[in-house]
Each structure stands twice: as C-alpha cells, then as structure tokens.
C-alpha atoms as a PDB file:
ATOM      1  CA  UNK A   1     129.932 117.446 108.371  1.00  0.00           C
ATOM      2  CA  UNK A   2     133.501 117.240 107.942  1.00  0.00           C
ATOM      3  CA  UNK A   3     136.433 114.805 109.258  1.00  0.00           C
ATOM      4  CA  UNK A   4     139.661 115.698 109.751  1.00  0.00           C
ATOM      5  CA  UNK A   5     142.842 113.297 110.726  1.00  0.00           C
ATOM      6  CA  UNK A   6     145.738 114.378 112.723  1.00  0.00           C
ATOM      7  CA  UNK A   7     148.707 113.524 114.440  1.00  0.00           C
ATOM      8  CA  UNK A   8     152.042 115.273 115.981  1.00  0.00           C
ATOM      9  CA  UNK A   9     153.116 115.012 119.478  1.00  0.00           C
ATOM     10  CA  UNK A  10     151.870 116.470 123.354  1.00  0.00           C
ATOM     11  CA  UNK A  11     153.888 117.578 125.997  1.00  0.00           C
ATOM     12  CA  UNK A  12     153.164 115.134 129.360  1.00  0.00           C
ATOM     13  CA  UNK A  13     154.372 115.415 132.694  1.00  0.00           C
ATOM     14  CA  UNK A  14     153.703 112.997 135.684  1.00  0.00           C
ATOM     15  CA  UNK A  15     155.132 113.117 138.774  1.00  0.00           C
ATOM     16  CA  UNK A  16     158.326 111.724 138.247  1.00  0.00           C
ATOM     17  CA  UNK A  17     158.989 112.569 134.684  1.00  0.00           C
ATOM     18  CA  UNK A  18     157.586 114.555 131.604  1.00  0.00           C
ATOM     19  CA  UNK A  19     158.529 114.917 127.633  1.00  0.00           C
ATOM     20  CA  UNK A  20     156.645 114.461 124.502  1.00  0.00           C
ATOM     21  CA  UNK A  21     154.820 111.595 123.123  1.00  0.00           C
ATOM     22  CA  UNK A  22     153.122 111.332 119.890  1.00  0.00           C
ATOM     23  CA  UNK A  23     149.301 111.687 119.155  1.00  0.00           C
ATOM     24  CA  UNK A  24     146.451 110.753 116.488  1.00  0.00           C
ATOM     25  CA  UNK A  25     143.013 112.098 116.425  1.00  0.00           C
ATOM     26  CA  UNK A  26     140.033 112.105 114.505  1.00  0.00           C
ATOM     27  CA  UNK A  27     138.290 115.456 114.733  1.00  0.00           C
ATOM     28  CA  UNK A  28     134.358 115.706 113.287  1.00  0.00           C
ATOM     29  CA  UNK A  29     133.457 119.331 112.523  1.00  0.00           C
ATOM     30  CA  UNK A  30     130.203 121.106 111.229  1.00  0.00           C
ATOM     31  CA  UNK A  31     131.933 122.519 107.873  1.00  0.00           C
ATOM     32  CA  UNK A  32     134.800 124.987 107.299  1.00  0.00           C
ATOM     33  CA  UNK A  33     132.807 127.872 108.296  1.00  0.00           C
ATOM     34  CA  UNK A  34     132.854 126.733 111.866  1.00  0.00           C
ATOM     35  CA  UNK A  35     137.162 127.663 111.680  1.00  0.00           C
ATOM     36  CA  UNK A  36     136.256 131.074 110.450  1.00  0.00           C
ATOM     37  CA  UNK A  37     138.148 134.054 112.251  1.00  0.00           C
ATOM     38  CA  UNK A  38     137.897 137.558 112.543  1.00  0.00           C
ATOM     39  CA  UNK A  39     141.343 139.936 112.349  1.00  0.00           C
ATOM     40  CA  UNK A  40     141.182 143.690 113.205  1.00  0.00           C
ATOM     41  CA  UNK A  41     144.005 145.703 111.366  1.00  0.00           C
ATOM     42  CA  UNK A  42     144.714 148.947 112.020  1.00  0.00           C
ATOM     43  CA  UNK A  43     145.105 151.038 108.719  1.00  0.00           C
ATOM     44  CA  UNK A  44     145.471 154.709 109.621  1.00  0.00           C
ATOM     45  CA  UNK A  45     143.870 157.511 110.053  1.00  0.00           C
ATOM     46  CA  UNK A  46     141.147 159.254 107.968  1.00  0.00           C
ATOM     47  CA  UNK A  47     141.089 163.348 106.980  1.00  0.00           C
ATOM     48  CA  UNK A  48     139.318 163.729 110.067  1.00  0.00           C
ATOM     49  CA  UNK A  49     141.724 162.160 112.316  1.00  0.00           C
ATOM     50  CA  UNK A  50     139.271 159.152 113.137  1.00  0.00           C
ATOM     51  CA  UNK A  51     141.053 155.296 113.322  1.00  0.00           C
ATOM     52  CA  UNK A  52     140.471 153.697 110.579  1.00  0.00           C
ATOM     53  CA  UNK A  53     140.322 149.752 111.308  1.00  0.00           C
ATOM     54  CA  UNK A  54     140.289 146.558 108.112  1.00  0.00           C
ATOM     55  CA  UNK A  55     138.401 143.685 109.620  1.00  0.00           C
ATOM     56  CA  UNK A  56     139.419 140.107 107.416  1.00  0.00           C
ATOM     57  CA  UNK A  57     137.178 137.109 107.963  1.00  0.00           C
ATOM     58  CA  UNK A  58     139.533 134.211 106.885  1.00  0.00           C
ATOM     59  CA  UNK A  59     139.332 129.897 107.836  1.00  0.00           C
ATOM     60  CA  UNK A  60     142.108 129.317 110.495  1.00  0.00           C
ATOM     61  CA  UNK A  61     141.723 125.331 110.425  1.00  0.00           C
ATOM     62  CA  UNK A  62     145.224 124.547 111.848  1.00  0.00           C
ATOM     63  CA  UNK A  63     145.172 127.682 114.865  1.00  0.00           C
ATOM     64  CA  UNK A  64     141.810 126.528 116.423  1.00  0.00           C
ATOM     65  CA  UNK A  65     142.334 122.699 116.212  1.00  0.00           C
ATOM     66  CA  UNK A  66     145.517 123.086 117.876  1.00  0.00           C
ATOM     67  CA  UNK A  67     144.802 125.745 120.534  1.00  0.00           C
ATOM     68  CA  UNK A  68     140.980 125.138 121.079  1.00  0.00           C
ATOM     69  CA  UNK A  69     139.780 121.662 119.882  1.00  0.00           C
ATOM     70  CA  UNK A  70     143.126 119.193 120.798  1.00  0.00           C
ATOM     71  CA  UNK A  71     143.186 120.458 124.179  1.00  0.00           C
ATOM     72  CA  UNK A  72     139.845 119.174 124.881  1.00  0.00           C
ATOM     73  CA  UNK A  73     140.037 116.281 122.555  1.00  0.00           C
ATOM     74  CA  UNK A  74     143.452 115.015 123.760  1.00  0.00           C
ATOM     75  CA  UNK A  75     142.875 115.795 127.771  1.00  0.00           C
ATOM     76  CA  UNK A  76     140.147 113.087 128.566  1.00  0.00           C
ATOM     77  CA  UNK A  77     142.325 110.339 126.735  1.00  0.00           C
ATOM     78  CA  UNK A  78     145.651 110.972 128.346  1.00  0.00           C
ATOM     79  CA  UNK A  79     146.117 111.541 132.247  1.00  0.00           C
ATOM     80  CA  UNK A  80     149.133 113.022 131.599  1.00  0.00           C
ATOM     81  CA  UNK A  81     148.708 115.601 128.719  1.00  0.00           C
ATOM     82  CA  UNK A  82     149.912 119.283 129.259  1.00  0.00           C
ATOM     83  CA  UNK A  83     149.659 121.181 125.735  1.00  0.00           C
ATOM     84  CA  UNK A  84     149.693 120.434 122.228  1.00  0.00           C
ATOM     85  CA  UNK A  85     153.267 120.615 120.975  1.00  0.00           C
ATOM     86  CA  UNK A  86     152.769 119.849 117.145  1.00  0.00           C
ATOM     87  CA  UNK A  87     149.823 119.060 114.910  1.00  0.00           C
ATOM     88  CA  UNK A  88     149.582 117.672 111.320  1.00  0.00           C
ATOM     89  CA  UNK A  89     146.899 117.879 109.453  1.00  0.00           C
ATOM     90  CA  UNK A  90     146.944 114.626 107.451  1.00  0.00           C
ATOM     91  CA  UNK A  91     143.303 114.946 105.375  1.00  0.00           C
ATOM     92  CA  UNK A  92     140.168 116.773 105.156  1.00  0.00           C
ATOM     93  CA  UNK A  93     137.050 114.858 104.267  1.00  0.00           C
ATOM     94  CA  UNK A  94     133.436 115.430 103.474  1.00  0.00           C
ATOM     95  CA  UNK A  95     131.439 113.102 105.397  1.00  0.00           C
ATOM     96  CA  UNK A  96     128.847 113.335 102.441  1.00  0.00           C
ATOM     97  CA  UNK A  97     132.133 112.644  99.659  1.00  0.00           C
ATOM     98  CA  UNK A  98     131.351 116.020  98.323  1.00  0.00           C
ATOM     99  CA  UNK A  99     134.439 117.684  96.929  1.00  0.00           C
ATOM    100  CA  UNK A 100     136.015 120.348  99.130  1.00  0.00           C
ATOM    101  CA  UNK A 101     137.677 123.583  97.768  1.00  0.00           C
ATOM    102  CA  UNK A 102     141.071 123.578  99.754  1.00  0.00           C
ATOM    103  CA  UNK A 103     144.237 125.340  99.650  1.00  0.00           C
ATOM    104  CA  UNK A 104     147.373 122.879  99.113  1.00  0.00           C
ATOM    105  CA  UNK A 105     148.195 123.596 102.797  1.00  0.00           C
ATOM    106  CA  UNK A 106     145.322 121.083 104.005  1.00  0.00           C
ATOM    107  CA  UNK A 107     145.051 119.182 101.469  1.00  0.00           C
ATOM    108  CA  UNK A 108     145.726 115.137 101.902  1.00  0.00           C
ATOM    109  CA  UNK A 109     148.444 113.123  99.772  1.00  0.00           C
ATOM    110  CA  UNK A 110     145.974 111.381  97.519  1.00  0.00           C
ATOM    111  CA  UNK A 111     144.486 114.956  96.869  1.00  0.00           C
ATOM    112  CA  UNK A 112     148.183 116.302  96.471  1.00  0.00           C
ATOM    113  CA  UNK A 113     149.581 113.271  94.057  1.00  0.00           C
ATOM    114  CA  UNK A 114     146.386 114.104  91.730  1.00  0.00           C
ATOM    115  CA  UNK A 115     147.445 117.911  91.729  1.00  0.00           C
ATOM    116  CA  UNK A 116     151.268 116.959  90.576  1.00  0.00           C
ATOM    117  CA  UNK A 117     149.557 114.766  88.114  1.00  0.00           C
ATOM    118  CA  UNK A 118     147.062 116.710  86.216  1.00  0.00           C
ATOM    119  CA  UNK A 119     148.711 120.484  86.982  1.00  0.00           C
ATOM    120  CA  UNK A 120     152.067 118.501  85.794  1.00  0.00           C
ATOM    121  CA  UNK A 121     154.022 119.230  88.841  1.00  0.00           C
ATOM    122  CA  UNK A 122     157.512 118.508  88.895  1.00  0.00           C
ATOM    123  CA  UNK A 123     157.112 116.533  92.631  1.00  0.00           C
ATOM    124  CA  UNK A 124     157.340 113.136  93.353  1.00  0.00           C
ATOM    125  CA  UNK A 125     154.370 113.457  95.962  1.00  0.00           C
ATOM    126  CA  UNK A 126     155.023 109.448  96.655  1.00  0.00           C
ATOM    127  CA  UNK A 127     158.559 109.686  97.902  1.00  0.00           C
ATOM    128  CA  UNK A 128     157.704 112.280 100.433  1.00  0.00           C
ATOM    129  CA  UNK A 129     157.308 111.301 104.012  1.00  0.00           C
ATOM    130  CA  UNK A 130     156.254 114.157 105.396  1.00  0.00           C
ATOM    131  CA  UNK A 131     153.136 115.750 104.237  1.00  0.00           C
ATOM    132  CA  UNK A 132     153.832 119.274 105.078  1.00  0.00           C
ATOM    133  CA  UNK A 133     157.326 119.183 103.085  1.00  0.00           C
ATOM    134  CA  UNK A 134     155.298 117.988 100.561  1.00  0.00           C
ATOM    135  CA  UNK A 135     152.518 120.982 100.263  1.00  0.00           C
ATOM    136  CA  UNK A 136     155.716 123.264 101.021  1.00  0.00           C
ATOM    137  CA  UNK A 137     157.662 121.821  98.172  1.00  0.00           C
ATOM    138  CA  UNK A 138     154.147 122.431  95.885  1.00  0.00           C
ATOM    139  CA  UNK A 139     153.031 125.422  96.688  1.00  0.00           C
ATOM    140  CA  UNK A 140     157.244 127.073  96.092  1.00  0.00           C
ATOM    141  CA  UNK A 141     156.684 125.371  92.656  1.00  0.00           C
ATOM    142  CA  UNK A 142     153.573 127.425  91.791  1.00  0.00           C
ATOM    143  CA  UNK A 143     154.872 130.773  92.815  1.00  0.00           C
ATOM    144  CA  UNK A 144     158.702 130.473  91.949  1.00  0.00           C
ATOM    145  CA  UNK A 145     159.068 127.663  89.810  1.00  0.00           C
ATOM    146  CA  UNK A 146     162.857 128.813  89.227  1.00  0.00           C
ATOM    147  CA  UNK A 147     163.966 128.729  92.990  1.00  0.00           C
ATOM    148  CA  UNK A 148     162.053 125.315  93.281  1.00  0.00           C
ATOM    149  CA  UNK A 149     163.436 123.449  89.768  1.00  0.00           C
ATOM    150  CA  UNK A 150     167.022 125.050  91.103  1.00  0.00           C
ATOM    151  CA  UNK A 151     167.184 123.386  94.632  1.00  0.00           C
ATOM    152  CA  UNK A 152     164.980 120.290  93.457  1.00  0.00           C
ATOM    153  CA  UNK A 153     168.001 117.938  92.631  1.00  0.00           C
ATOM    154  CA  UNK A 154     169.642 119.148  96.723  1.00  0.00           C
ATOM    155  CA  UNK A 155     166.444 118.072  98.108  1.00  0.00           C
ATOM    156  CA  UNK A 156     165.608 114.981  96.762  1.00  0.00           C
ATOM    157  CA  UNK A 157     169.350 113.669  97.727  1.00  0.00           C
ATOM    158  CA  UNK A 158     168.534 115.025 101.280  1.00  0.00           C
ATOM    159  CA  UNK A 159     165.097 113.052 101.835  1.00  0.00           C
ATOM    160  CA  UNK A 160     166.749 109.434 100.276  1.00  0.00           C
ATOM    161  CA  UNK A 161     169.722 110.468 102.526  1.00  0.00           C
ATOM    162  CA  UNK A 162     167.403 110.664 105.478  1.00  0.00           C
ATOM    163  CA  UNK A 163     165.045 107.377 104.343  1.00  0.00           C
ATOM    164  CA  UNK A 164     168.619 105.345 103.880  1.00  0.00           C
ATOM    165  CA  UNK A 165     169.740 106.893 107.713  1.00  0.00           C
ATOM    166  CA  UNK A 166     166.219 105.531 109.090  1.00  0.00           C
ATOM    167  CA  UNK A 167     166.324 102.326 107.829  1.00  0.00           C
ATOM    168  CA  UNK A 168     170.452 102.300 108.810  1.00  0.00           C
ATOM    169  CA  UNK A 169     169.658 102.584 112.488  1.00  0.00           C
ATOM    170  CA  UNK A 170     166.967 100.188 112.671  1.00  0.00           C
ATOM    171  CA  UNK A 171     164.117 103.303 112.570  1.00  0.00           C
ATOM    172  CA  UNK A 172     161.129 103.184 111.386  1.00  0.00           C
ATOM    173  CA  UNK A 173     160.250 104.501 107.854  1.00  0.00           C
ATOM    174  CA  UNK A 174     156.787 106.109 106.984  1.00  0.00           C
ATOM    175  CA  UNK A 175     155.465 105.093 104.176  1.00  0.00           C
ATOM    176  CA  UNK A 176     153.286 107.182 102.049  1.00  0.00           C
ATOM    177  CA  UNK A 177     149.724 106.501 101.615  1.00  0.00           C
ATOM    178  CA  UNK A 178     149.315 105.047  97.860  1.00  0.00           C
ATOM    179  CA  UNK A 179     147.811 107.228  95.194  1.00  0.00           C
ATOM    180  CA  UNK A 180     144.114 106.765  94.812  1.00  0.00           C
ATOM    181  CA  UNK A 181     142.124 108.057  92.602  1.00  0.00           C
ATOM    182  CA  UNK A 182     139.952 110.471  93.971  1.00  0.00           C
ATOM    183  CA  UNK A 183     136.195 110.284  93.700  1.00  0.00           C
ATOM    184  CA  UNK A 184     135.441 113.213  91.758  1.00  0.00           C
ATOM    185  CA  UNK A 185     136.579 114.334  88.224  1.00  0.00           C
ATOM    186  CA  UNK A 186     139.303 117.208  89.652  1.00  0.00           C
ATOM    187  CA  UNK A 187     140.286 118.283  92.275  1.00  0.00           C
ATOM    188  CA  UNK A 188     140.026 121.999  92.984  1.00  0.00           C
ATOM    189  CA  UNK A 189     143.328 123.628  93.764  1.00  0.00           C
ATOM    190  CA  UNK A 190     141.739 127.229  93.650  1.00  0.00           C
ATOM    191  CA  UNK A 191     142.822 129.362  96.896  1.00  0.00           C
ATOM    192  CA  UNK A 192     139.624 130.819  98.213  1.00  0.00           C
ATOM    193  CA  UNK A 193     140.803 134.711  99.202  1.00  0.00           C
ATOM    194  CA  UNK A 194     141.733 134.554 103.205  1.00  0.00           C
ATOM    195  CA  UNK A 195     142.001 131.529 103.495  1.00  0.00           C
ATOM    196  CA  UNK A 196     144.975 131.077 106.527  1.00  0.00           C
ATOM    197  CA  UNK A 197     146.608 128.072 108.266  1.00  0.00           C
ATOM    198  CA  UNK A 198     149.261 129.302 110.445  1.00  0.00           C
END
C-alpha cells in the first residue's frame, strides 16, 4: 500500500456565494500500478492501407487523483464542493518504508533535498516554498543545465522578493519541511520509461 499527501484548492458554491477554498487529503492506494493508463496513438497507415495504432501503458498519478479519486474523497467532507481546481502532490510513501522508484515530478522535499545533495545539484531545495517550482527548477537542471545556471541568479531574487512581500503584508509564509535523512541508502532518481504526471 501506498500514501499519498495533497493539498491545492476546490471550487464551492452555496446558495448565496461560491469561490475557492483550499484542501488537504490523505489518499491510501494499492501501489502505482493501480494509476496505470492506457493511450491509443494513431501512427499511420501500413502497405496495405490498414490503421496502424501505438498503444503506451504509462502511471498517470496526478490525472486520476485529481479527476477520479478527489472528487469522491473531497465530496463527503465538504457540503459545498463543486470540482477540484488544483492539486499538489506533496509526498509519496510506502506504507511498508520500502523505497519507491519515482520521477522528480512526485517526489517529496526530503526525497528532493537528498537528490541536490548527492547528484550535486545546484538548488537550494530548502528555500523553496513551493514544491512543484522546486521539481521544475530540478528537472531544467538535468536536461539544460546552461538555461538553468543562466536564469538561476533572476530566480532566486524573485522567490526572496516574494518571501520578503509575504511577510510585508502580514501573510503567511510556508515553511519548508526540514531535510531528513531518508531511510534508505539512495534514493532512486531513475525515470521509469512512460512514466506521466500531467
């Protein structure tokens, strides 16, 4: 079994008003396999004139929590929900502590600071205070390191800019999880083929 932590926000609506309020839930899963999707692609034709169709199997974690499994999650605990606006995927446990091969995009921060650390990543995963900026911010680093050392410096001034705004106007400023070691020796940062969270 597997846990995963969210949050992001729901649209509401009640008689007299509606908007978006914000959301965290605690999802318990089989294993991986049970977010694994089929896509049909059409590739051409073959000498004989036949359609020729490429079927992909690939993990769509992120899709199916937020169209399939919030909905019924979030409906029964809020009167008011309406849809899923945004979702965050904040960490991926085993329930067993086994290590789990997963792509940057869903990994947690802990997982993420020990990636910088041993793959000697030019990020400062604890000043981040947004996860997903973070694993965007990584994974540009491993495929253009140029474009990512180049606008590095722009920003790092943009997220203190935004921290010292925050705390300016009397808002609240998320602070990062601490590093912790993880459990096991490494963690995995292998991209299993297919893998897709969109």
């Amino acid at each position: 079994m597997i846990v995963i932590r969210t949050h992001g926000e729901y649209y509401y609506k009640t008689e007299n008003t509606k908007g978006r309020k914000p959301f965290t839930q605690e999802i318990k899963a089989p294993n991986l396999e049970f977010f694994k999707q089929t896509a049909v692609r059409y590739t051409g034709t073959d000498d004989e004139g036949k359609l020729k169709f490429k079927e992909t199997e690939f993990v769509n974690v992120r899709g199916i929590i937020k169209k399939r499994l919030l909905p019924m999650l979030l409906a029964p605990r809020f009167s008011d929900f309406v849809r899923v606006r945004t979702v965050t995927i904040d960490e991926i446990e085993s329930a067993t502590g086994e290590l789990l091969e997963l792509p940057v995009t869903l990994q947690s921060r802990n997982q993420l600071i020990h990636l910088c650390q041993t793959k000697k990543i030019p990020v400062d995963a604890t000043s981040y205070m947004d996860i997903d900026e973070l694993r965007t911010d990584i994974l540009e680093y491993q495929t253009d390191p140029e474009v990512f050392l180049r606008n590095m410096q722009h920003k790092s001034k943009k997220r203190l800019e935004e921290k010292e705004f925050m705390e300016l106007n009397g808002l609240t400023v998320p602070t990062p999880t601490p590093a912790v070691k993880p459990k096991s020796k490494s963690v995995l940062e292998k991209e299993p083929l297919g893998i897709a969270d969109l």
